[in-house]
C-alpha atoms as a PDB file:
ATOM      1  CA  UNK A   1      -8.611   5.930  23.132  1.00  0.00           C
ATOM      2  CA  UNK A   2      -9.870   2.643  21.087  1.00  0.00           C
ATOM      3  CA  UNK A   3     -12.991   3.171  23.657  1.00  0.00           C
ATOM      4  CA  UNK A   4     -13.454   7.034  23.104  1.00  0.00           C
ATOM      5  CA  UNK A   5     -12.732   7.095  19.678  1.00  0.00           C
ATOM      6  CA  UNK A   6     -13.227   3.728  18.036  1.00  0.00           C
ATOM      7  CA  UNK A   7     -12.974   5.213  14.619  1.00  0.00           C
ATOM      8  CA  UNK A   8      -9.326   6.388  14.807  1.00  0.00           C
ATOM      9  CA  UNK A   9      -8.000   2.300  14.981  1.00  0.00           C
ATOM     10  CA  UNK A  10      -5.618   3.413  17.753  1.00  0.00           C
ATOM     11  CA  UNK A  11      -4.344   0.046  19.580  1.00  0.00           C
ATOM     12  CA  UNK A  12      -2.412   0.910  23.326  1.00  0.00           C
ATOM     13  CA  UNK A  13       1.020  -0.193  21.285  1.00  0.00           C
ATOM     14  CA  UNK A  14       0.730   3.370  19.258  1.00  0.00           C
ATOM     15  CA  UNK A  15      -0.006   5.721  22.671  1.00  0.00           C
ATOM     16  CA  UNK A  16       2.572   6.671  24.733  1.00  0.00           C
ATOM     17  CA  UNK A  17       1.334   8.724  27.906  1.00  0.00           C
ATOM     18  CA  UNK A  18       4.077  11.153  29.170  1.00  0.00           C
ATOM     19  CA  UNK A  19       3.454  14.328  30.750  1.00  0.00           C
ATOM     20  CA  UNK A  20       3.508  17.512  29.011  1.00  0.00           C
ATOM     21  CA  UNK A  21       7.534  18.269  30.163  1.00  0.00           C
ATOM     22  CA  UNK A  22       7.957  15.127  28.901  1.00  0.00           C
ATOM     23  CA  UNK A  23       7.209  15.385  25.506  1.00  0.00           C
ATOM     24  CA  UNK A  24       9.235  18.660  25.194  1.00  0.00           C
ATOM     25  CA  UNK A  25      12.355  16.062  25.831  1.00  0.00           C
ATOM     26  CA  UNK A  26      10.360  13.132  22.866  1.00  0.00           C
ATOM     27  CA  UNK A  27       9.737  15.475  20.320  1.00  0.00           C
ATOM     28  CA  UNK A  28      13.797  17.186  21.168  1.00  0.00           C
ATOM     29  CA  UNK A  29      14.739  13.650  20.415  1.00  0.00           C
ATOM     30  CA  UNK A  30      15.630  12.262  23.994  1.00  0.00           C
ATOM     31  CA  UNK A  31      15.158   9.063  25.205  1.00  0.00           C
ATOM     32  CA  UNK A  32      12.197   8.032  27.113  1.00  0.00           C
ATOM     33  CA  UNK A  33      13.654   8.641  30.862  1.00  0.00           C
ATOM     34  CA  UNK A  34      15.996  11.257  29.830  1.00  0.00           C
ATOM     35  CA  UNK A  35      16.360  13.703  33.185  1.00  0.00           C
ATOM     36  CA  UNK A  36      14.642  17.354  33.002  1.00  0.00           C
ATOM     37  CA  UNK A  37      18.018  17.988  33.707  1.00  0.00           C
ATOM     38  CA  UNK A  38      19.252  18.428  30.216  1.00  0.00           C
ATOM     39  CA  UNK A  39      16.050  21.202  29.982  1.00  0.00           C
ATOM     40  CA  UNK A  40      18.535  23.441  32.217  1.00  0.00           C
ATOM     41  CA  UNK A  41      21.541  22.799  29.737  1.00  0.00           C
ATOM     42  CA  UNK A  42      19.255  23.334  26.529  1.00  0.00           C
ATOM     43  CA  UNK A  43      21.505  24.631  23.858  1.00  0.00           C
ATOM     44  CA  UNK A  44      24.678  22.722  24.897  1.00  0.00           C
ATOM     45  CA  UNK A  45      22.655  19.193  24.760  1.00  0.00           C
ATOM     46  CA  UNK A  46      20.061  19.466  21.940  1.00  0.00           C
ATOM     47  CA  UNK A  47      22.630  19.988  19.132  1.00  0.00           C
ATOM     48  CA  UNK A  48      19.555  21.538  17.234  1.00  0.00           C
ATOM     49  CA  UNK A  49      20.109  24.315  14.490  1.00  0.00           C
ATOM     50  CA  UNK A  50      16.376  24.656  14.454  1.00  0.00           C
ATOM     51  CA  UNK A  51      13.755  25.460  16.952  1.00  0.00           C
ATOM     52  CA  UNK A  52      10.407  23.746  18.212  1.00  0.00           C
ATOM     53  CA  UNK A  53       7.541  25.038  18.798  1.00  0.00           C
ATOM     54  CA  UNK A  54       4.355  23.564  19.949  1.00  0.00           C
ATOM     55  CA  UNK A  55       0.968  24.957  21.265  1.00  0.00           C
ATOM     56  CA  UNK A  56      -1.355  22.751  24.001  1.00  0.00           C
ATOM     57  CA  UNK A  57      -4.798  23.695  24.218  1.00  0.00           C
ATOM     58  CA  UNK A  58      -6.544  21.846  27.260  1.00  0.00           C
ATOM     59  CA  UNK A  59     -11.066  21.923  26.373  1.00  0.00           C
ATOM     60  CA  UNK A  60     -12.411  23.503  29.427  1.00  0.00           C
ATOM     61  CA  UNK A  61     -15.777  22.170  28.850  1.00  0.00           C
ATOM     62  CA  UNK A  62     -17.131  18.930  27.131  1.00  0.00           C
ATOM     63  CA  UNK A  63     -17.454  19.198  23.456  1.00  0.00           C
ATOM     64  CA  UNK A  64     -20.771  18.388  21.949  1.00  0.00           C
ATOM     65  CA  UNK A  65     -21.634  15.720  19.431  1.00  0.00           C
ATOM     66  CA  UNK A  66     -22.696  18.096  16.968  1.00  0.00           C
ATOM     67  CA  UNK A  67     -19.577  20.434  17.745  1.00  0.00           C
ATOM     68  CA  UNK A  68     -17.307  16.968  16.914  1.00  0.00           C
ATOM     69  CA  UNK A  69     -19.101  16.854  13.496  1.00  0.00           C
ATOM     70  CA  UNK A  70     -18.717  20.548  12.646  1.00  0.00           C
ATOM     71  CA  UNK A  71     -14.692  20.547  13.213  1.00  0.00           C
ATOM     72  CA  UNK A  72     -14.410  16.520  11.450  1.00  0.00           C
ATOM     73  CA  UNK A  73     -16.140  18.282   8.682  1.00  0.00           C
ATOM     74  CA  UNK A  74     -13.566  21.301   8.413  1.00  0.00           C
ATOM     75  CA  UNK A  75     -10.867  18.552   8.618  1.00  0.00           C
ATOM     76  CA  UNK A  76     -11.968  16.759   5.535  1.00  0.00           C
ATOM     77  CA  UNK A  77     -10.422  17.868   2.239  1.00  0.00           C
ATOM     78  CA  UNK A  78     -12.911  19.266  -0.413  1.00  0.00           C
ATOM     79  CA  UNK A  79     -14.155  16.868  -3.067  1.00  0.00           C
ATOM     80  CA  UNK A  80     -13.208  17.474  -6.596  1.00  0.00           C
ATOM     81  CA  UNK A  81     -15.728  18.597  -8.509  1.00  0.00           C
ATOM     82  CA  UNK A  82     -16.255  16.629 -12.015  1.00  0.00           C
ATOM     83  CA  UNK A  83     -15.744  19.009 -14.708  1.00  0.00           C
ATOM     84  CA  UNK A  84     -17.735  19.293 -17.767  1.00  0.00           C
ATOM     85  CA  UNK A  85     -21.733  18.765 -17.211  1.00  0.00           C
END
């Protein structure tokens, strides 16, 4: 990441690779190493009222530099306008 995207100030201390299974279990609340196990016994060990739900999109193809720009631009709020002249 800190190579990739040098801008974002991401150190390996804030990453933590898992793979996608695995993060249904983080973002539950499990421990990292927690069995897939407990995936079979959902409702009886999550204790969640709520739900989670999460989309993963995967780029087929490389995005371009000037595609990058276009969506960081979207991402940015809008500037307040001064008011008056």
């Amino acid at each position: 990441m800190e190579d990739r995207f040098p801008e974002l100030g991401l150190v390996k201390e804030d990453c933590i690779e898992m793979s996608w299974i695995e993060s249904i279990l983080f973002f539950a609340g499990f421990p990292r190493g927690t069995s897939l196990g407990v995936l079979l016994n959902w409702n009886t060990t999550t204790n969640q009222r709520g739900y989670f739900k999460g989309k993963s999109d995967y780029v087929q193809q490389p995005i371009s530099i000037n595609g990058l720009e276009g969506m960081w631009k979207t991402t940015q709020p809008i500037s307040s306008r001064k008011l008056g002249g």
